[in-house]
Protein backbone atom coordinates (compact mmCIF):
# COMPACT_ATOMS: atom_id res chain seq x y z
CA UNK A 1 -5.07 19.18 10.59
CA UNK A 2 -8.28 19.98 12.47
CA UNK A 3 -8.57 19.05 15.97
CA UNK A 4 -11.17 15.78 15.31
CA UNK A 5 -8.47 14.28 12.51
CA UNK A 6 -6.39 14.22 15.61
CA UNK A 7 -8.58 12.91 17.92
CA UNK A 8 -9.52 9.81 14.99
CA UNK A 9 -5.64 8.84 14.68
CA UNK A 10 -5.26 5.42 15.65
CA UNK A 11 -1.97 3.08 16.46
CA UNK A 12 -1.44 0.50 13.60
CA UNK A 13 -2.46 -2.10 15.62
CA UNK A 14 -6.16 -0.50 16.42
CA UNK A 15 -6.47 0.16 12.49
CA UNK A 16 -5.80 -3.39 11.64
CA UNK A 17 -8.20 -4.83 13.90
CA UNK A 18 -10.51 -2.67 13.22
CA UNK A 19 -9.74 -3.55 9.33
CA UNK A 20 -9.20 -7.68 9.58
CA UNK A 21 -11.04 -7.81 6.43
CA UNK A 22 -8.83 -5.98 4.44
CA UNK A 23 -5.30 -6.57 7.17
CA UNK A 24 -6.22 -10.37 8.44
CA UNK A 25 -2.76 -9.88 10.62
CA UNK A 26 -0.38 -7.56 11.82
CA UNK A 27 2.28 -8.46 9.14
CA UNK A 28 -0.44 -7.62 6.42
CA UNK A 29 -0.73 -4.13 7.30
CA UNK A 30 3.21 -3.54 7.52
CA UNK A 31 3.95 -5.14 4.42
CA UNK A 32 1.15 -2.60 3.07
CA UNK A 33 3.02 -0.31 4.70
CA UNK A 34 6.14 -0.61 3.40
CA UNK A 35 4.82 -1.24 0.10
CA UNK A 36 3.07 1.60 -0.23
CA UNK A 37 5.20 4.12 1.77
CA UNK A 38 5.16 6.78 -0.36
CA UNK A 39 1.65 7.05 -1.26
CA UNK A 40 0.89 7.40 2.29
CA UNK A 41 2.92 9.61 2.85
CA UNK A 42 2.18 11.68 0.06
CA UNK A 43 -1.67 11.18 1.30
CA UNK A 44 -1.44 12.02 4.76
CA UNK A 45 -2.26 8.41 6.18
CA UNK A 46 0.71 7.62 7.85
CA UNK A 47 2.57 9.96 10.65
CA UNK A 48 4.79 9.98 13.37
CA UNK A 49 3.63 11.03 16.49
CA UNK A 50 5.54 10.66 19.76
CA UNK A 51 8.17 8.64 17.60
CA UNK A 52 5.00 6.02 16.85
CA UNK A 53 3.99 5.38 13.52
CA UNK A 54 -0.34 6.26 13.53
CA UNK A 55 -2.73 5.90 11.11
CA UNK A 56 -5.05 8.79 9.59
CA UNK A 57 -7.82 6.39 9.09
CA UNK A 58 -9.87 8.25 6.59
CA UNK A 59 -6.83 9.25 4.25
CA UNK A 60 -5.60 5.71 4.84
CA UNK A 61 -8.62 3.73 3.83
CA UNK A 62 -8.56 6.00 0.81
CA UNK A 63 -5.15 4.85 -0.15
CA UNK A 64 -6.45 0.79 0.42
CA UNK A 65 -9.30 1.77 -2.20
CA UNK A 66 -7.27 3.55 -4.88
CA UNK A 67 -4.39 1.03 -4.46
CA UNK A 68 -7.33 -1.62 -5.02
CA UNK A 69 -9.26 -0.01 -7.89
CA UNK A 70 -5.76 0.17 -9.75
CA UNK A 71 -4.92 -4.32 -8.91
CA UNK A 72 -8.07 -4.60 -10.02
CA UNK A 73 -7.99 -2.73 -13.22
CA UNK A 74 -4.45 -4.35 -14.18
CA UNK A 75 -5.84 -7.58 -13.30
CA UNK A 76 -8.31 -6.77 -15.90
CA UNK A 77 -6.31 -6.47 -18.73
């Protein structure tokens, strides 16, 4: 990971707020969390750091979209 990905890692907390359109609370963004585990994992959006969960906002916010493009596209059929 290069040096700025670290630097843009943020606590869940800072994410949500700075997503309240998308995570309107706290519980929002764990329940996404837990939900969607695996994928960001998988995607890099979700580490432990200093036994904290933080946020890879980039990789993260591309998780939010794909996860979205594919409700919408089942909600579509």
């Amino acid at each position: 990971m290069a040096a700025n990905a670290v630097l843009a890692l943020m606590p869940m907390l800072d994410y949500q707020q700075s997503r309240a359109q998308v995570f309107p609370s706290e519980e929002s963004l764990r329940w996404f969390v837990r939900a969607r585990r695996s994928e960001l994992l998988d995607a890099g959006a979700l580490l432990m750091v200093a036994g904290r969960k933080v946020i890879s906002p980039e990789e993260f916010d591309a998780v939010v979209l794909d996860v979205g493009r594919r409700t919408a596209a089942r909600s579509q059929r």
